[in-house]
PDB file of N, CA and C in Angstrom:
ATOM      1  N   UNK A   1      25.471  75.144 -35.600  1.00  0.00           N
ATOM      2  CA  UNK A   1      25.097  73.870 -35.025  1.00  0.00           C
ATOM      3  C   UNK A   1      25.970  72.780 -35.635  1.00  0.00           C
ATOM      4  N   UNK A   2      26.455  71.874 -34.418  1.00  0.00           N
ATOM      5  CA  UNK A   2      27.492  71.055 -35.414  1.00  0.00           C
ATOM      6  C   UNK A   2      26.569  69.901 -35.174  1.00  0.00           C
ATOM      7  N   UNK A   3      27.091  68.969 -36.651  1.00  0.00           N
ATOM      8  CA  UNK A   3      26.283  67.946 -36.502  1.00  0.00           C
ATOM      9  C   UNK A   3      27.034  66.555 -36.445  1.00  0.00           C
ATOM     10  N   UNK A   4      26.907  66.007 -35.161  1.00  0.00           N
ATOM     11  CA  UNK A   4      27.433  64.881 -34.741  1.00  0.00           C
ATOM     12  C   UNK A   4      27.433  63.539 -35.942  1.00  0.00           C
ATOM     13  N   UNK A   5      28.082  62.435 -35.605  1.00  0.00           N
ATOM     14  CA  UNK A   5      27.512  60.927 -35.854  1.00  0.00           C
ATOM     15  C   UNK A   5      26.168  60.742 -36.050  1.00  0.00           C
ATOM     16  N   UNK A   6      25.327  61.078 -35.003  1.00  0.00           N
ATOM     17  CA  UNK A   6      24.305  60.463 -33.927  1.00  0.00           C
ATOM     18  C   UNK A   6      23.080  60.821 -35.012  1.00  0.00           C
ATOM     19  N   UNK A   7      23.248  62.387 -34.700  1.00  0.00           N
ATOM     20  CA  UNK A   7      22.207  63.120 -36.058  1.00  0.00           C
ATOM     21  C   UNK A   7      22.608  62.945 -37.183  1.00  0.00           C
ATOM     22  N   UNK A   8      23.624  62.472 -37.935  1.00  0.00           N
ATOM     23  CA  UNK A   8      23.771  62.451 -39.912  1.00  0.00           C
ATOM     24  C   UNK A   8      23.279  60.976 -39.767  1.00  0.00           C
ATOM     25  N   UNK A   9      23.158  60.139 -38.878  1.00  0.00           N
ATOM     26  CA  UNK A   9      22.292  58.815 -39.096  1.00  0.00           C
ATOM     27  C   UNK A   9      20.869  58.917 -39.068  1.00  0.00           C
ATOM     28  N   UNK A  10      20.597  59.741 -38.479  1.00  0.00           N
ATOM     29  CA  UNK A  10      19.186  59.557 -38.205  1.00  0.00           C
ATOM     30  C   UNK A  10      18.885  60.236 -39.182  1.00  0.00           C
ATOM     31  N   UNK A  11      19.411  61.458 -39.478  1.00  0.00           N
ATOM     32  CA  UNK A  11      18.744  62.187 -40.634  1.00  0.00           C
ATOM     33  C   UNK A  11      19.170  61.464 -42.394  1.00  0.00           C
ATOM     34  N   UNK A  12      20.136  60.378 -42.290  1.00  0.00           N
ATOM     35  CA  UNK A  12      20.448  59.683 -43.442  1.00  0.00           C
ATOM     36  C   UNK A  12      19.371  58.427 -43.435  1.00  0.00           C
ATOM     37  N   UNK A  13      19.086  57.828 -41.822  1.00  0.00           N
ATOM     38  CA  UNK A  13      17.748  56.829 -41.939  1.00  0.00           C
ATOM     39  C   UNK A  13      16.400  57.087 -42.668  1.00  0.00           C
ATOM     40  N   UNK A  14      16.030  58.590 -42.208  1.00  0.00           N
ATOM     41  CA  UNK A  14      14.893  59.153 -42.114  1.00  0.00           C
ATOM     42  C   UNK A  14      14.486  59.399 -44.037  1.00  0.00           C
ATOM     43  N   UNK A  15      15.901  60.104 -44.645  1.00  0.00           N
ATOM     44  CA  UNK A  15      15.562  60.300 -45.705  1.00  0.00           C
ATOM     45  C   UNK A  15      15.839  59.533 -46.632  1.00  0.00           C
ATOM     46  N   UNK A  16      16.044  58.214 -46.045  1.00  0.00           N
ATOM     47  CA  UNK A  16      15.830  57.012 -46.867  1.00  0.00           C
ATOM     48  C   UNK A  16      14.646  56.223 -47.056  1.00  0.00           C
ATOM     49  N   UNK A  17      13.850  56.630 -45.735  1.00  0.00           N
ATOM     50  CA  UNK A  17      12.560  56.235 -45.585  1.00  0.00           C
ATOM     51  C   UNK A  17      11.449  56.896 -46.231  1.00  0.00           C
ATOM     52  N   UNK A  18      11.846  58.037 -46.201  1.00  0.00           N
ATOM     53  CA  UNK A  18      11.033  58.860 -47.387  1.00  0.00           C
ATOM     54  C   UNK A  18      11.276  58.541 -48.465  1.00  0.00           C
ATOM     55  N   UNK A  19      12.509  58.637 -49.002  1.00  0.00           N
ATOM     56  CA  UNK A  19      12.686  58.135 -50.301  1.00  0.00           C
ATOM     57  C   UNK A  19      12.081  56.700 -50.846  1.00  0.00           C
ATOM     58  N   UNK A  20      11.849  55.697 -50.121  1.00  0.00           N
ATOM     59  CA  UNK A  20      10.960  54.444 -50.589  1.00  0.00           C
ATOM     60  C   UNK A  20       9.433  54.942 -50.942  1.00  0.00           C
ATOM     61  N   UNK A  21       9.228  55.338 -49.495  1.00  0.00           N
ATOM     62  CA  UNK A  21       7.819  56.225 -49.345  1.00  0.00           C
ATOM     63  C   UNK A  21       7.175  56.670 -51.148  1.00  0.00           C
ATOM     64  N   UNK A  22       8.546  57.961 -51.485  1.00  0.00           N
ATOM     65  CA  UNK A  22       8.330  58.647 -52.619  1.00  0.00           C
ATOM     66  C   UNK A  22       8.451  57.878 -54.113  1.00  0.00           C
ATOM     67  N   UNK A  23       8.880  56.834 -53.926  1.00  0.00           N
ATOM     68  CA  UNK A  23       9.425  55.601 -54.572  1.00  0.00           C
ATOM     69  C   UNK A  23       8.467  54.617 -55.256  1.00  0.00           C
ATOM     70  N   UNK A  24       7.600  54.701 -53.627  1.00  0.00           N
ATOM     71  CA  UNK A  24       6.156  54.008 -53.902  1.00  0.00           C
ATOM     72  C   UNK A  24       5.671  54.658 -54.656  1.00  0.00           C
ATOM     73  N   UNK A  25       5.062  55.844 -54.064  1.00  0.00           N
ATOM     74  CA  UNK A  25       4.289  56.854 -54.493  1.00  0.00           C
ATOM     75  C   UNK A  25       4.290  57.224 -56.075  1.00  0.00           C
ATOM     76  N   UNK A  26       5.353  57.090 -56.912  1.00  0.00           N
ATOM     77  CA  UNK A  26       6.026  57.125 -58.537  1.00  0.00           C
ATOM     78  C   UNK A  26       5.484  55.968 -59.023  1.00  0.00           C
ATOM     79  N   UNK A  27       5.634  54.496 -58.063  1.00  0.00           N
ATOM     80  CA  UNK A  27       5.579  53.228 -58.853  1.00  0.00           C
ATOM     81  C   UNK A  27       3.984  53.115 -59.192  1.00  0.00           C
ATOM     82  N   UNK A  28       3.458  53.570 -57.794  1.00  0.00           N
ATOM     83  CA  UNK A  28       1.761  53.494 -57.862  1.00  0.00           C
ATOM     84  C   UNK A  28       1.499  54.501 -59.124  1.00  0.00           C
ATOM     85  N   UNK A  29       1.842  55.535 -59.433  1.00  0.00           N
ATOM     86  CA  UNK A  29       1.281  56.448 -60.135  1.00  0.00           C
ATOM     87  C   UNK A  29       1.604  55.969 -61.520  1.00  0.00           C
ATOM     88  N   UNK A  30       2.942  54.752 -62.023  1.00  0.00           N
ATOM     89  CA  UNK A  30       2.948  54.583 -62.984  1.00  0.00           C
ATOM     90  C   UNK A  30       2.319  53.231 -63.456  1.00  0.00           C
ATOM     91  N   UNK A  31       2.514  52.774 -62.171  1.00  0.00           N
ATOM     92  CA  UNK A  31       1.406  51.402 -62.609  1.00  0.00           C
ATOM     93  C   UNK A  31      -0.115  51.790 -62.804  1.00  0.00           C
ATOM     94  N   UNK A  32      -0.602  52.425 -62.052  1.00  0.00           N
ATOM     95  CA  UNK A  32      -2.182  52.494 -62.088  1.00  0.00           C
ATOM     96  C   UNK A  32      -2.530  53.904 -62.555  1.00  0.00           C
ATOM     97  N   UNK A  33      -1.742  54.518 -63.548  1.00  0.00           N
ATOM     98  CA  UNK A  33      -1.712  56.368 -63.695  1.00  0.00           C
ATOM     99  C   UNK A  33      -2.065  56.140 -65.109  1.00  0.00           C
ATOM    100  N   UNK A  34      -2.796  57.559 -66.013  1.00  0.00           N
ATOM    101  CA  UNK A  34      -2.533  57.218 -67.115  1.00  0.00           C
ATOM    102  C   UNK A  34      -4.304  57.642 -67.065  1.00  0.00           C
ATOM    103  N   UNK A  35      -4.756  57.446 -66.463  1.00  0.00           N
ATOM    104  CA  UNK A  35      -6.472  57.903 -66.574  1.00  0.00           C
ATOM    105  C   UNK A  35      -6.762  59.195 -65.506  1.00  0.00           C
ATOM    106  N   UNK A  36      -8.031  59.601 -65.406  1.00  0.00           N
ATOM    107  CA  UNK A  36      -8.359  60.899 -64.702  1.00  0.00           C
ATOM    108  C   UNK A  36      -8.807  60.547 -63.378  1.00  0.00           C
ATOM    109  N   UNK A  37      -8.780  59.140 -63.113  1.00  0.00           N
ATOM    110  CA  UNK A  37      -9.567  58.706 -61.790  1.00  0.00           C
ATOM    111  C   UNK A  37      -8.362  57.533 -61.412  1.00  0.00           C
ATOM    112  N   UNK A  38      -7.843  57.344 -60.197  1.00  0.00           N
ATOM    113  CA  UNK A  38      -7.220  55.788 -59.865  1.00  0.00           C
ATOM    114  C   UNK A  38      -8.675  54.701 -59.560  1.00  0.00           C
ATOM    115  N   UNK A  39      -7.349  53.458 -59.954  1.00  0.00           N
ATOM    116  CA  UNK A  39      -8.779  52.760 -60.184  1.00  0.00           C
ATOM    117  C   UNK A  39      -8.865  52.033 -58.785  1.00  0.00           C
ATOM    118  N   UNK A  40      -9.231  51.480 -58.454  1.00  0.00           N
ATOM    119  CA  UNK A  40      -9.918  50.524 -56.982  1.00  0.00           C
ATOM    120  C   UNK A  40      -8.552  49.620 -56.837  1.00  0.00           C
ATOM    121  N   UNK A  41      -7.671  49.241 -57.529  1.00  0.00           N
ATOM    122  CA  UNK A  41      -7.160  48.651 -57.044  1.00  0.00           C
ATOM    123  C   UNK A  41      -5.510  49.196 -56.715  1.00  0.00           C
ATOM    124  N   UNK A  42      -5.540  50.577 -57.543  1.00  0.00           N
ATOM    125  CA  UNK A  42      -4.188  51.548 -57.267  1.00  0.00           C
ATOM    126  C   UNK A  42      -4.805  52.096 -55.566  1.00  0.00           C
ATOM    127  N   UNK A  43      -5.906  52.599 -55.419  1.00  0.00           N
ATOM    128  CA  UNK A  43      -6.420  53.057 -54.165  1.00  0.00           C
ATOM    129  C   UNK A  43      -6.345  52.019 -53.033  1.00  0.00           C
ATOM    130  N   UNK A  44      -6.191  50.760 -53.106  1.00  0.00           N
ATOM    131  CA  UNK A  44      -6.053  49.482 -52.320  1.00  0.00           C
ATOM    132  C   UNK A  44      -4.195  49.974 -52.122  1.00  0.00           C
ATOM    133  N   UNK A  45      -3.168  49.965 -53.105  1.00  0.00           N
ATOM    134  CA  UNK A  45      -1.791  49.761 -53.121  1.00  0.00           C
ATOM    135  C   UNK A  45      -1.511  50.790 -52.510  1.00  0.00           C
ATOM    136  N   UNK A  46      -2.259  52.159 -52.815  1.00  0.00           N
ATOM    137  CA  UNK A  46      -1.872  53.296 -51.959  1.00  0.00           C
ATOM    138  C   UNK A  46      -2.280  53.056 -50.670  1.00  0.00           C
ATOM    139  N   UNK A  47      -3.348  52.840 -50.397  1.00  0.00           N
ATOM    140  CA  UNK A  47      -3.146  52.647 -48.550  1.00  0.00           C
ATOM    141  C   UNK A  47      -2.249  51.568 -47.824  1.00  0.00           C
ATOM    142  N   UNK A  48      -2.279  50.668 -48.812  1.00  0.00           N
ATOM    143  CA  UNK A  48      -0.960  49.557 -48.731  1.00  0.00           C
ATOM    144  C   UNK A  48       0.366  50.229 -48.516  1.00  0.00           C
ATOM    145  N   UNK A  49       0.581  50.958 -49.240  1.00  0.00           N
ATOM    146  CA  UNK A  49       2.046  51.518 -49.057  1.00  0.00           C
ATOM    147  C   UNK A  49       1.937  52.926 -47.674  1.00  0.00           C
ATOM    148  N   UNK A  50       0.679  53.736 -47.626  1.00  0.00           N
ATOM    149  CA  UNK A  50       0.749  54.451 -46.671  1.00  0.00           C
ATOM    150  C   UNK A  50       0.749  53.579 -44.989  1.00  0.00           C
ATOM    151  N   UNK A  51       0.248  52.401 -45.004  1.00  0.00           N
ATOM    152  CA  UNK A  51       0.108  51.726 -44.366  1.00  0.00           C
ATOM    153  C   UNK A  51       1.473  51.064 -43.636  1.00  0.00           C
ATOM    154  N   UNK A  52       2.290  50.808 -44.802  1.00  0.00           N
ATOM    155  CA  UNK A  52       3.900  50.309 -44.953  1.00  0.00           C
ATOM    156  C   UNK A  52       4.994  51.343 -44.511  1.00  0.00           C
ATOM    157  N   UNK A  53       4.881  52.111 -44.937  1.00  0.00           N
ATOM    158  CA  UNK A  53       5.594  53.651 -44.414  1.00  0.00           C
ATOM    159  C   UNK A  53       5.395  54.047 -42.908  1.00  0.00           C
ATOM    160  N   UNK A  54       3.927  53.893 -42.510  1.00  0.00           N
ATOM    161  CA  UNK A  54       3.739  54.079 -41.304  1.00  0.00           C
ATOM    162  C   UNK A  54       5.014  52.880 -40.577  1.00  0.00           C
ATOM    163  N   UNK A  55       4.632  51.808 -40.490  1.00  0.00           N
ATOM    164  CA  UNK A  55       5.317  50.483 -40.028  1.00  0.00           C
ATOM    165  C   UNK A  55       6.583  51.052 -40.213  1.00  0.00           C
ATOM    166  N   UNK A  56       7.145  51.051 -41.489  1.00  0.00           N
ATOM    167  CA  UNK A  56       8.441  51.660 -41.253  1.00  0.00           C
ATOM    168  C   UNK A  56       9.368  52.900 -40.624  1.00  0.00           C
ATOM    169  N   UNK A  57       8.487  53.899 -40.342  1.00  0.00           N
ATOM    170  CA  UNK A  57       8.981  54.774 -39.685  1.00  0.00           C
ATOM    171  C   UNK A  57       8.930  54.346 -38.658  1.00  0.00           C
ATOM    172  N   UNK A  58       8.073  53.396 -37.784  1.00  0.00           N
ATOM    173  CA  UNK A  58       8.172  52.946 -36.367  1.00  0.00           C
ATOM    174  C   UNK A  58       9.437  52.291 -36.812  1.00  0.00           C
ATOM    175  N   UNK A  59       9.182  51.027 -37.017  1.00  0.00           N
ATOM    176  CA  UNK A  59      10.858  50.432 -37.478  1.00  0.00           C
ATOM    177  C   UNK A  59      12.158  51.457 -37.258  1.00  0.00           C
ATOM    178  N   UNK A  60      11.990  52.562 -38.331  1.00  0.00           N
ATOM    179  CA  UNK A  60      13.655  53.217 -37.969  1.00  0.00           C
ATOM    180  C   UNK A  60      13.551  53.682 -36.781  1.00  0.00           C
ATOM    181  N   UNK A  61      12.239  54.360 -35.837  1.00  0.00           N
ATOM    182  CA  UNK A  61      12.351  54.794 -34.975  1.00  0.00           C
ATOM    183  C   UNK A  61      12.801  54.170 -33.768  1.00  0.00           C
ATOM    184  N   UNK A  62      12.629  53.035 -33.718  1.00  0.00           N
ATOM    185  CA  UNK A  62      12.936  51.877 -32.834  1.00  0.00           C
ATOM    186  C   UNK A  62      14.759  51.388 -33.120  1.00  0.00           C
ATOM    187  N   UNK A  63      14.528  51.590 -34.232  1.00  0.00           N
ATOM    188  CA  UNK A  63      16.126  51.341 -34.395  1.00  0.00           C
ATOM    189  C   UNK A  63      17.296  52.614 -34.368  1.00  0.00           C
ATOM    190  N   UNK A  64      16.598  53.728 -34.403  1.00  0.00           N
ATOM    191  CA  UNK A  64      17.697  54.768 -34.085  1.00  0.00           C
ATOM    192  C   UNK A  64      17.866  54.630 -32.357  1.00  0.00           C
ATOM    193  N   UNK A  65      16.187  54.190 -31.656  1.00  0.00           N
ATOM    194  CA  UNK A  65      16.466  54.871 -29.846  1.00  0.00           C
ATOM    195  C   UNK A  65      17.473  53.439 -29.851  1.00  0.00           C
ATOM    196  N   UNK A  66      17.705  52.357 -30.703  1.00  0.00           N
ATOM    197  CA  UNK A  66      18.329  51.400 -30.155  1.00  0.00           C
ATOM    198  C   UNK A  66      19.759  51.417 -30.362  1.00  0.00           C
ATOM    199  N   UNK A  67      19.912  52.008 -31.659  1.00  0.00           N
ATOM    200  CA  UNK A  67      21.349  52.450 -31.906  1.00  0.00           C
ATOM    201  C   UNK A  67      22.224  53.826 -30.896  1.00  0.00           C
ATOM    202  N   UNK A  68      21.170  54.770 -30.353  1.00  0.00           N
ATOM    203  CA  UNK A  68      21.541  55.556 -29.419  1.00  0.00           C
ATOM    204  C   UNK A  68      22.171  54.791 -28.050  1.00  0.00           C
ATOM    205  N   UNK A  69      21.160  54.262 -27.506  1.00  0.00           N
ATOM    206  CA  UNK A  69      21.316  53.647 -26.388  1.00  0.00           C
ATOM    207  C   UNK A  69      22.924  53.032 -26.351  1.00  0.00           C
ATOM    208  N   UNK A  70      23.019  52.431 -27.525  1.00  0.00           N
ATOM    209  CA  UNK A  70      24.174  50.876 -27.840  1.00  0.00           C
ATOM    210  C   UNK A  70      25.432  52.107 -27.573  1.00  0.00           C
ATOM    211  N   UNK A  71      24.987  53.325 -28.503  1.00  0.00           N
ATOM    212  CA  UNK A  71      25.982  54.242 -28.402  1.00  0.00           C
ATOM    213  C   UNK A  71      26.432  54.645 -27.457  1.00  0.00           C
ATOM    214  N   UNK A  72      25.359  55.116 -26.474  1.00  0.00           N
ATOM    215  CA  UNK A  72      26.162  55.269 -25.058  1.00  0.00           C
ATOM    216  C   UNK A  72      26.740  54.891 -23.819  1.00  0.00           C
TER     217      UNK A  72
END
C-alpha cells in the first residue's frame, strides 16, 4: 500500500491529536496524582479534557475533509 500526501497528513494530524489527548492525560495525573482516589476537582479536568479532545477531533476532522477538497 503506498502512502500518498493525502494519508501521511491525516495520519500526522490524527497522531498529534492524540498526543495532546495523552499529554493531558500525564498533566492531570501529575497535577492531581499522588493519592489512591482523584480528587473532585482532577475528575472535573478529566472530563474537561475528554470533553476538549472530543471538540478537537471534530476540528481536525473538518479540517482534513477541507484540506482534501482544496486538494482536488
Amino acid at each position: 500500500m503506498e502512502i500518498d500526501a493525502e494519508l501521511r497528513r491525516q495520519i500526522t494530524v490524527s497522531l498529534l491529536a492524540a498526543a495532546v489527548f495523552i499529554l493531558g492525560l500525564v498533566g492531570i495525573g501529575v497535577t492531581f496524582g499522588g493519592s489512591a482516589a482523584l480528587p473532585e476537582a482532577g475528575a472535573i479536568a478529566l472530563v474537561a479534557l475528554l470533553a476538549g479532545f472530543v471538540l478537537l477531533m471534530a476540528l481536525v476532522g473538518a479540517y482534513l475533509i477541507r484540506a482534501k477538497d482544496e486538494d482536488a
